[in-house]
PDB file of N, CA and C in Angstrom:
ATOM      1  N   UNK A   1       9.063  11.673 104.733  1.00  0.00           N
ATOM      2  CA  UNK A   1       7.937  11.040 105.386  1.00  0.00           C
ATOM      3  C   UNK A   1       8.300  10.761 106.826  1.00  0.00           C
ATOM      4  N   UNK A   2       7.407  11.051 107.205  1.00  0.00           N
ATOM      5  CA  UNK A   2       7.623  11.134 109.158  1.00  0.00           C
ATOM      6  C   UNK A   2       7.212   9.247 109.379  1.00  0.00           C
ATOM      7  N   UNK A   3       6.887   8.805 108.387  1.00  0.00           N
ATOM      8  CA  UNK A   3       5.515   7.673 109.610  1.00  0.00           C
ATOM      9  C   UNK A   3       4.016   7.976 110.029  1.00  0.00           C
ATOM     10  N   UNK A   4       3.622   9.195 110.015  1.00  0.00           N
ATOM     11  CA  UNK A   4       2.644   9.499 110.205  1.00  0.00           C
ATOM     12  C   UNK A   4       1.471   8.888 109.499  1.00  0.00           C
ATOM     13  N   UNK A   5       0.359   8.249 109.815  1.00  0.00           N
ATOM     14  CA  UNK A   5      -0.719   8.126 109.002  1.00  0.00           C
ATOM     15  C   UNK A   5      -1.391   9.283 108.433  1.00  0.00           C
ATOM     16  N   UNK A   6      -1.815   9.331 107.390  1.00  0.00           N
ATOM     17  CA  UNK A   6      -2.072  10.260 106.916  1.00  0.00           C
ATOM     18  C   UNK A   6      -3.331   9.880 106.290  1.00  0.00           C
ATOM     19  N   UNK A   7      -3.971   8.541 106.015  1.00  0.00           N
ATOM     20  CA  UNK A   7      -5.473   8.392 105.818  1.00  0.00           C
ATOM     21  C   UNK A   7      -5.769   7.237 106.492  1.00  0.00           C
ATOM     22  N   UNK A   8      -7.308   6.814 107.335  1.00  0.00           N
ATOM     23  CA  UNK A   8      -7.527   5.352 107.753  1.00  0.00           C
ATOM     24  C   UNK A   8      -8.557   5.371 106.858  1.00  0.00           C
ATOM     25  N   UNK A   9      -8.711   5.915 105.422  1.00  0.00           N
ATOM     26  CA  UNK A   9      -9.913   5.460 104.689  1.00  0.00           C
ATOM     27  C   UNK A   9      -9.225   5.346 103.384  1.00  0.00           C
ATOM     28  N   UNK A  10      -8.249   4.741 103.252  1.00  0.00           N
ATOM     29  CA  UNK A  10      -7.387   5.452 102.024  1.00  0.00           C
ATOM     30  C   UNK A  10      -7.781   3.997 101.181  1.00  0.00           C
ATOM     31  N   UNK A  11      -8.605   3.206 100.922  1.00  0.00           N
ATOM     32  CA  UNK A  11      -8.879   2.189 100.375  1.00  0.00           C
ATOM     33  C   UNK A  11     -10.530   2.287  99.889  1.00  0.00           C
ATOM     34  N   UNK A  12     -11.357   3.020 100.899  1.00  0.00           N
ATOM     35  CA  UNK A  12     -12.738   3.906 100.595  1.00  0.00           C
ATOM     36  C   UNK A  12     -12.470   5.334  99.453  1.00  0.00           C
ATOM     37  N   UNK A  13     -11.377   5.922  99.910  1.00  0.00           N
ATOM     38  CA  UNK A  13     -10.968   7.525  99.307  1.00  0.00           C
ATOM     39  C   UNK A  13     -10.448   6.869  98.295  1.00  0.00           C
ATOM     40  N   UNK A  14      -9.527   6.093  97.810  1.00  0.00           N
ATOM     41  CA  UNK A  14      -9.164   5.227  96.190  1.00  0.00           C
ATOM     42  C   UNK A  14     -10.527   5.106  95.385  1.00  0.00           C
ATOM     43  N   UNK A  15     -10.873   4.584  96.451  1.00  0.00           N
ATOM     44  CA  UNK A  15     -12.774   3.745  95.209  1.00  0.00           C
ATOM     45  C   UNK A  15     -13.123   4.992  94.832  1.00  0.00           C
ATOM     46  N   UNK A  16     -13.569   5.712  95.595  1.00  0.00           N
ATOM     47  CA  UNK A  16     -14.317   6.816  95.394  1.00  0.00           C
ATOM     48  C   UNK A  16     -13.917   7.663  94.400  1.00  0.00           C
ATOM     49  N   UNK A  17     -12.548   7.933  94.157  1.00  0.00           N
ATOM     50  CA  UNK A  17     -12.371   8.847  93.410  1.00  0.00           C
ATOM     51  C   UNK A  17     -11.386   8.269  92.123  1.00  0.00           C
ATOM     52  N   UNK A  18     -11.968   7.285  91.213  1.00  0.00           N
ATOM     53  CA  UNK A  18     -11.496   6.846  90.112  1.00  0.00           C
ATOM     54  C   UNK A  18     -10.624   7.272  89.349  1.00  0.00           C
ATOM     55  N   UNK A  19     -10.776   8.883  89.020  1.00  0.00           N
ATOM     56  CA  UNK A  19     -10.007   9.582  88.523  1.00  0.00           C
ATOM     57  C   UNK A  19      -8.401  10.001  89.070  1.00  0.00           C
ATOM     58  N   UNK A  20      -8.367   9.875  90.347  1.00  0.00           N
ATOM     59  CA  UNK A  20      -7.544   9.964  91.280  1.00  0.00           C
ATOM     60  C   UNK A  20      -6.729  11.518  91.728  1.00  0.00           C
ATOM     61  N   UNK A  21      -8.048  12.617  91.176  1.00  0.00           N
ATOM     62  CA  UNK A  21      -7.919  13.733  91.690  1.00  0.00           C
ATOM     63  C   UNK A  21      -7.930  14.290  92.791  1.00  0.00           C
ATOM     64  N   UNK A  22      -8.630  13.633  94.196  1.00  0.00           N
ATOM     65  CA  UNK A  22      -8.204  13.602  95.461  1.00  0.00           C
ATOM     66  C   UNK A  22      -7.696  12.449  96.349  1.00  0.00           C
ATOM     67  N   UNK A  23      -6.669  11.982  95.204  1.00  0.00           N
ATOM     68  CA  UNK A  23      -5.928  11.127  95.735  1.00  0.00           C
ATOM     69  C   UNK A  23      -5.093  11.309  97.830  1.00  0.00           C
ATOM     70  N   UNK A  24      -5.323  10.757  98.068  1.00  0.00           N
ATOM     71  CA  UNK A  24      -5.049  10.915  99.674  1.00  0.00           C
ATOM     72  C   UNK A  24      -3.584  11.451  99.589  1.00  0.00           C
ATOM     73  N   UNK A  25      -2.675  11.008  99.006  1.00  0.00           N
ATOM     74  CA  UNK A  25      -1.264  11.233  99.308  1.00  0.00           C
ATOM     75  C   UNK A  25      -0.822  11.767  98.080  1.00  0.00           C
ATOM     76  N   UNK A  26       0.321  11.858  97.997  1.00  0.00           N
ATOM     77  CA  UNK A  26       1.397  12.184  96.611  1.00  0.00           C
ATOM     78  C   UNK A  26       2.923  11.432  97.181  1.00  0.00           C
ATOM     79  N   UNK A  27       2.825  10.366  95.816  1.00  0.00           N
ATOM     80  CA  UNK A  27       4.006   9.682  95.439  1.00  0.00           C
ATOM     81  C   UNK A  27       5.027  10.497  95.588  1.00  0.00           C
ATOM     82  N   UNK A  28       6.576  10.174  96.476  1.00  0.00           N
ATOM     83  CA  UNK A  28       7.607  10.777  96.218  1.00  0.00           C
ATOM     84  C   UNK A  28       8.143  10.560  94.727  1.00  0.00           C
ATOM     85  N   UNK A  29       9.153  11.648  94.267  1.00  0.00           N
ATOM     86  CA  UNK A  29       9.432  11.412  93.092  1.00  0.00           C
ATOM     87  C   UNK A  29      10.342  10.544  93.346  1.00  0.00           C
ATOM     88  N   UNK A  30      10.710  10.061  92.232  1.00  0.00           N
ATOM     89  CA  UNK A  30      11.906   8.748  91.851  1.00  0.00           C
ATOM     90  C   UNK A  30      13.036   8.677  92.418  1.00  0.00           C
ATOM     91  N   UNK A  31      13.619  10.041  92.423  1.00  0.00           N
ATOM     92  CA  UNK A  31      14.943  10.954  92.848  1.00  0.00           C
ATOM     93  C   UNK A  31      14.795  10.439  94.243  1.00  0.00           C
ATOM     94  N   UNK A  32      14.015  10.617  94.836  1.00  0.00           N
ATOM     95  CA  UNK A  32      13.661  10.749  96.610  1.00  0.00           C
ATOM     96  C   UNK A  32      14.217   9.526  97.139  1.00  0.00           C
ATOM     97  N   UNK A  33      13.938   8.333  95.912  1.00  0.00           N
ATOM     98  CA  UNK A  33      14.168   6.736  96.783  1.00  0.00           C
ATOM     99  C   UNK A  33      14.983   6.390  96.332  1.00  0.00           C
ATOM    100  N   UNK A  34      15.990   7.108  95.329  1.00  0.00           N
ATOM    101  CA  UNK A  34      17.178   6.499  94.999  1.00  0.00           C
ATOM    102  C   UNK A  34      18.176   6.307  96.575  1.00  0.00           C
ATOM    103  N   UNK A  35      18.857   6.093  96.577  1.00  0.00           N
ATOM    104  CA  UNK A  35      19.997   5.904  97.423  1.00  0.00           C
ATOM    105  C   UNK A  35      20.988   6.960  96.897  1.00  0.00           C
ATOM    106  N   UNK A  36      21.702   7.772  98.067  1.00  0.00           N
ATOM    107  CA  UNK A  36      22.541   8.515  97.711  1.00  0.00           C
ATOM    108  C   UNK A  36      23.736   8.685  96.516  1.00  0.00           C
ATOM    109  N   UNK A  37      23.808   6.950  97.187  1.00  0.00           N
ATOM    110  CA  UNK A  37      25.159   6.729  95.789  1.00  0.00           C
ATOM    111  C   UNK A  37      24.920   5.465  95.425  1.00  0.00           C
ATOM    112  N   UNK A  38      25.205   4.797  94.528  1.00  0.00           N
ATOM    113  CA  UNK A  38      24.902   3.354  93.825  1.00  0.00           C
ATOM    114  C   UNK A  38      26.167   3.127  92.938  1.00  0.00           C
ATOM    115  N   UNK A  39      26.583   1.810  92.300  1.00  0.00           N
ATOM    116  CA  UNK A  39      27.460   1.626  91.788  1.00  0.00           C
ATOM    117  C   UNK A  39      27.005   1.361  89.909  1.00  0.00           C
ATOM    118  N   UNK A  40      27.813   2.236  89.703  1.00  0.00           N
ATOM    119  CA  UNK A  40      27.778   1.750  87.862  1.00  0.00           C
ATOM    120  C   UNK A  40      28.263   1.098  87.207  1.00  0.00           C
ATOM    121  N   UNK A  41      28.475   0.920  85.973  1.00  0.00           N
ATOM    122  CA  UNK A  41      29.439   0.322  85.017  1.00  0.00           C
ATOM    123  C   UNK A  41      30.532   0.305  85.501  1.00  0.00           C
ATOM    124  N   UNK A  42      31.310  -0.851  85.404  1.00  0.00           N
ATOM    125  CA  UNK A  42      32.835  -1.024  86.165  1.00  0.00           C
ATOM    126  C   UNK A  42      32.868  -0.938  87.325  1.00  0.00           C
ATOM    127  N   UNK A  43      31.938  -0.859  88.150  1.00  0.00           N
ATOM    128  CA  UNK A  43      32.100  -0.587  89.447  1.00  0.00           C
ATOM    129  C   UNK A  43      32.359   0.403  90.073  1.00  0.00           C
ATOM    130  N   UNK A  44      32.392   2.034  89.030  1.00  0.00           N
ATOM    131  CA  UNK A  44      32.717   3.256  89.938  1.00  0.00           C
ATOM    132  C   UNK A  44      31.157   3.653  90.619  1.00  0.00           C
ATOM    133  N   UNK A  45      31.581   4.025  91.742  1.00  0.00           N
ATOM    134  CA  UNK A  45      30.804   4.629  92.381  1.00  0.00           C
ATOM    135  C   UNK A  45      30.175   6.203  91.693  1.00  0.00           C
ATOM    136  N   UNK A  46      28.752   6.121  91.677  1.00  0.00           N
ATOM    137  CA  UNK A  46      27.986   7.303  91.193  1.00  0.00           C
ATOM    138  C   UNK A  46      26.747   7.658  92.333  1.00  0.00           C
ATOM    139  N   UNK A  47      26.798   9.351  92.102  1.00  0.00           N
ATOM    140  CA  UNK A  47      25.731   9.722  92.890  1.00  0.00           C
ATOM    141  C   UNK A  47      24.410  10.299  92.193  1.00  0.00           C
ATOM    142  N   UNK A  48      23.488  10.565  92.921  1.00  0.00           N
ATOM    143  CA  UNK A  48      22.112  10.820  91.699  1.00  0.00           C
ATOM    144  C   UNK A  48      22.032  11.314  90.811  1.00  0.00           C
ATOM    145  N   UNK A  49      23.070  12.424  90.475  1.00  0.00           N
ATOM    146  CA  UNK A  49      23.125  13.544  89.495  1.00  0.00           C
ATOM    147  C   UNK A  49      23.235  12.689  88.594  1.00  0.00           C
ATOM    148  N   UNK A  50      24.139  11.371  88.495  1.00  0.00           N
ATOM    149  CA  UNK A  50      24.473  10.692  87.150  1.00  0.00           C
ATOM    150  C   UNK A  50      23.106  10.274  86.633  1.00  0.00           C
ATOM    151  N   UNK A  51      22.095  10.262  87.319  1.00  0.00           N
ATOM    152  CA  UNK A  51      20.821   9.905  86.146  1.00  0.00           C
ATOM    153  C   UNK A  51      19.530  11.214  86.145  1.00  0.00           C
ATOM    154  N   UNK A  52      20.194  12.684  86.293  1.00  0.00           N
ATOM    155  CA  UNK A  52      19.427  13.267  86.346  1.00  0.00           C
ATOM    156  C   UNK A  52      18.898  13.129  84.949  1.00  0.00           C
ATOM    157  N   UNK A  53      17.864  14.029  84.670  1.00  0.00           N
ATOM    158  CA  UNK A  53      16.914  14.136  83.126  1.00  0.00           C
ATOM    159  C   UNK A  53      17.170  13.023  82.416  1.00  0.00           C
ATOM    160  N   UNK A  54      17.346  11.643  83.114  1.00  0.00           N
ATOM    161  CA  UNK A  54      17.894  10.421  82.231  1.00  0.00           C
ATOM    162  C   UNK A  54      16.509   9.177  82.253  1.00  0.00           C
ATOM    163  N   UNK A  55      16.235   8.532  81.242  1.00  0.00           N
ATOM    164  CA  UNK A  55      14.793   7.572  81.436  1.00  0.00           C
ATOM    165  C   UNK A  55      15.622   6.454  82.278  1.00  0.00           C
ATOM    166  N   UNK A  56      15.120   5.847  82.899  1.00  0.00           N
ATOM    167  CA  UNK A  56      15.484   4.818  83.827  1.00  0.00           C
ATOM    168  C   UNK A  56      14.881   3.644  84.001  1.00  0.00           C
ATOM    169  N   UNK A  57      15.068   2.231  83.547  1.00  0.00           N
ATOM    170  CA  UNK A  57      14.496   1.171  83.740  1.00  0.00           C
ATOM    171  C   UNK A  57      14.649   0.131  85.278  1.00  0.00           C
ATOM    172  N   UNK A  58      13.865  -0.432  85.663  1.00  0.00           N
ATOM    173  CA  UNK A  58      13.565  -0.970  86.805  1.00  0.00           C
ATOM    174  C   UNK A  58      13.639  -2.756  85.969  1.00  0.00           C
ATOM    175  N   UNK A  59      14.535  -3.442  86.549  1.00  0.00           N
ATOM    176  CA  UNK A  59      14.158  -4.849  85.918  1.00  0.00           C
ATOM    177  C   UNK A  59      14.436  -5.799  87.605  1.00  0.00           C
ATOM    178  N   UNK A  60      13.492  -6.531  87.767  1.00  0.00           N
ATOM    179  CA  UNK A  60      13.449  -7.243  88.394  1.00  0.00           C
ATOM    180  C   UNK A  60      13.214  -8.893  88.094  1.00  0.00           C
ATOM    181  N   UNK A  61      13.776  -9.468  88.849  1.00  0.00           N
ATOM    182  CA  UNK A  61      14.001 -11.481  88.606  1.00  0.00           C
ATOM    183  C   UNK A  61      14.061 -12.035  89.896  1.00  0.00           C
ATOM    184  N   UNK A  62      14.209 -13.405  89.712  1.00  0.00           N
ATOM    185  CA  UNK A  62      14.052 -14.179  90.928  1.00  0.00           C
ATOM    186  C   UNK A  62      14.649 -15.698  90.247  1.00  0.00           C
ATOM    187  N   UNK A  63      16.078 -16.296  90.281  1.00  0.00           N
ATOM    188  CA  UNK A  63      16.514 -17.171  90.399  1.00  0.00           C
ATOM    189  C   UNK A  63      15.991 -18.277  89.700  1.00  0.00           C
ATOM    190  N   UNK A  64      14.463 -18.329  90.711  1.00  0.00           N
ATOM    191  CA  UNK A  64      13.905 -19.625  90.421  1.00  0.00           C
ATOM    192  C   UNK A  64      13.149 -19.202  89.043  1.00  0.00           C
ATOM    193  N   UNK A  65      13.376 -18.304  88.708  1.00  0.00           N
ATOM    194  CA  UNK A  65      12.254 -18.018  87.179  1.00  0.00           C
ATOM    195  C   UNK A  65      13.521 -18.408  85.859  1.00  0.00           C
ATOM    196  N   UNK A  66      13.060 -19.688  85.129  1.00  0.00           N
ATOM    197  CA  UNK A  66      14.174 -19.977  84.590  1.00  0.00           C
ATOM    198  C   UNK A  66      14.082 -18.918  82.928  1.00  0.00           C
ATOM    199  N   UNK A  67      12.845 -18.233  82.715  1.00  0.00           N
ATOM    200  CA  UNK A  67      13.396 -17.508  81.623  1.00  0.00           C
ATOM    201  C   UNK A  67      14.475 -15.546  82.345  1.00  0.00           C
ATOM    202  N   UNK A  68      14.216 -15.839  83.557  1.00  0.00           N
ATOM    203  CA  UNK A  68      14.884 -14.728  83.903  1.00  0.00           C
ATOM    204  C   UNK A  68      16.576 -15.148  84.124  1.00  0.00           C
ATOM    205  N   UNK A  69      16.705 -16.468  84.490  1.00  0.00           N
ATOM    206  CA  UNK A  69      18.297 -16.716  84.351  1.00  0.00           C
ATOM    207  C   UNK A  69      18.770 -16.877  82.680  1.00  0.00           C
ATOM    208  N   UNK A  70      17.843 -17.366  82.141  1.00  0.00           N
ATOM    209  CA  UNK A  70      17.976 -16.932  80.719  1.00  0.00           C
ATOM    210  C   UNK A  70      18.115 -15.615  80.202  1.00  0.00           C
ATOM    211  N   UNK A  71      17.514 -14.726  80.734  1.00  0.00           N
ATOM    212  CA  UNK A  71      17.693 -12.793  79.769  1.00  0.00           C
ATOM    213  C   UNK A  71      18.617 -12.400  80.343  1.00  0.00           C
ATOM    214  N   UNK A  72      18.530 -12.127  82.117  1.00  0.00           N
ATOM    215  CA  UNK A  72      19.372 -11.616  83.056  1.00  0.00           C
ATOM    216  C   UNK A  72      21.035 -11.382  82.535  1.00  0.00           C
ATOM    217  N   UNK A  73      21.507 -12.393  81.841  1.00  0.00           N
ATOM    218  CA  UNK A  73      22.901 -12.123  81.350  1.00  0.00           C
ATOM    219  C   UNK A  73      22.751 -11.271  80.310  1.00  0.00           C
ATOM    220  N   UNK A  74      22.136 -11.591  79.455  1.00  0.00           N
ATOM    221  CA  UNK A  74      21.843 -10.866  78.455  1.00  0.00           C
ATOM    222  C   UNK A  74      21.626  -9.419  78.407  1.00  0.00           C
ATOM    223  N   UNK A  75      20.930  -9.108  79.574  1.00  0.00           N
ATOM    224  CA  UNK A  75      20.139  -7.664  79.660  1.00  0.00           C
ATOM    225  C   UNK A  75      21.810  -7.100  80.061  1.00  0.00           C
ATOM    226  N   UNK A  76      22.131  -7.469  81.134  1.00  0.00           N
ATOM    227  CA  UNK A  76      23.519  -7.423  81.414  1.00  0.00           C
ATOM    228  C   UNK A  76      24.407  -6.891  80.667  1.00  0.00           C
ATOM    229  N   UNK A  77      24.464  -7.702  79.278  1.00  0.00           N
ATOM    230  CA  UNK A  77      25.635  -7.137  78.495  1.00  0.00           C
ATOM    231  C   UNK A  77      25.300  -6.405  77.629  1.00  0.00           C
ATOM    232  N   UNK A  78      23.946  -5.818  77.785  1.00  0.00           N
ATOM    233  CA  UNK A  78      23.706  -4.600  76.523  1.00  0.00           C
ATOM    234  C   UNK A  78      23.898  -3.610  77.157  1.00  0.00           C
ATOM    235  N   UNK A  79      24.640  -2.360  76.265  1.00  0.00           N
ATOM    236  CA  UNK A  79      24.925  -1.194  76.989  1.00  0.00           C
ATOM    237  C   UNK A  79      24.159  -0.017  76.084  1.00  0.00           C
TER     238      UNK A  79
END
């Protein structure tokens, strides 16, 4: 992605097309926004290939949410 705008109606072009067959843009895939390399289990360093054809969960928390300092360890130690 350059930055470029690429719709100033892209909130009119959403409504309009429910189905979302002329959707204005196309989502990068998943792959695209990973970060080159990230750290895994134990702390070795891995690069994207380690989750190619792999399902991938997204978990997000916030401190002040006290059932998330509650799971957060938890989620943690399941492998």
């Amino acid at each position: 992605a350059d930055g470029s705008t690429i719709t100033k109606g892209g909130r009119d072009a959403v409504s309009a097309d429910p189905t979302g067959e002329d959707f204005p843009w196309k989502p990068l895939p998943f792959s695209a926004v990973l970060r080159k390399s990230f750290v895994g289990e134990g702390g070795a360093a891995l690069d994207r290939s380690a989750v190619d054809g792999k399902a991938l969960g997204l978990y997000f928390s916030a401190r002040s949410c006290p059932r998330c300092r509650e799971f957060t360890p938890k989620l943690a130690q399941w492998n």
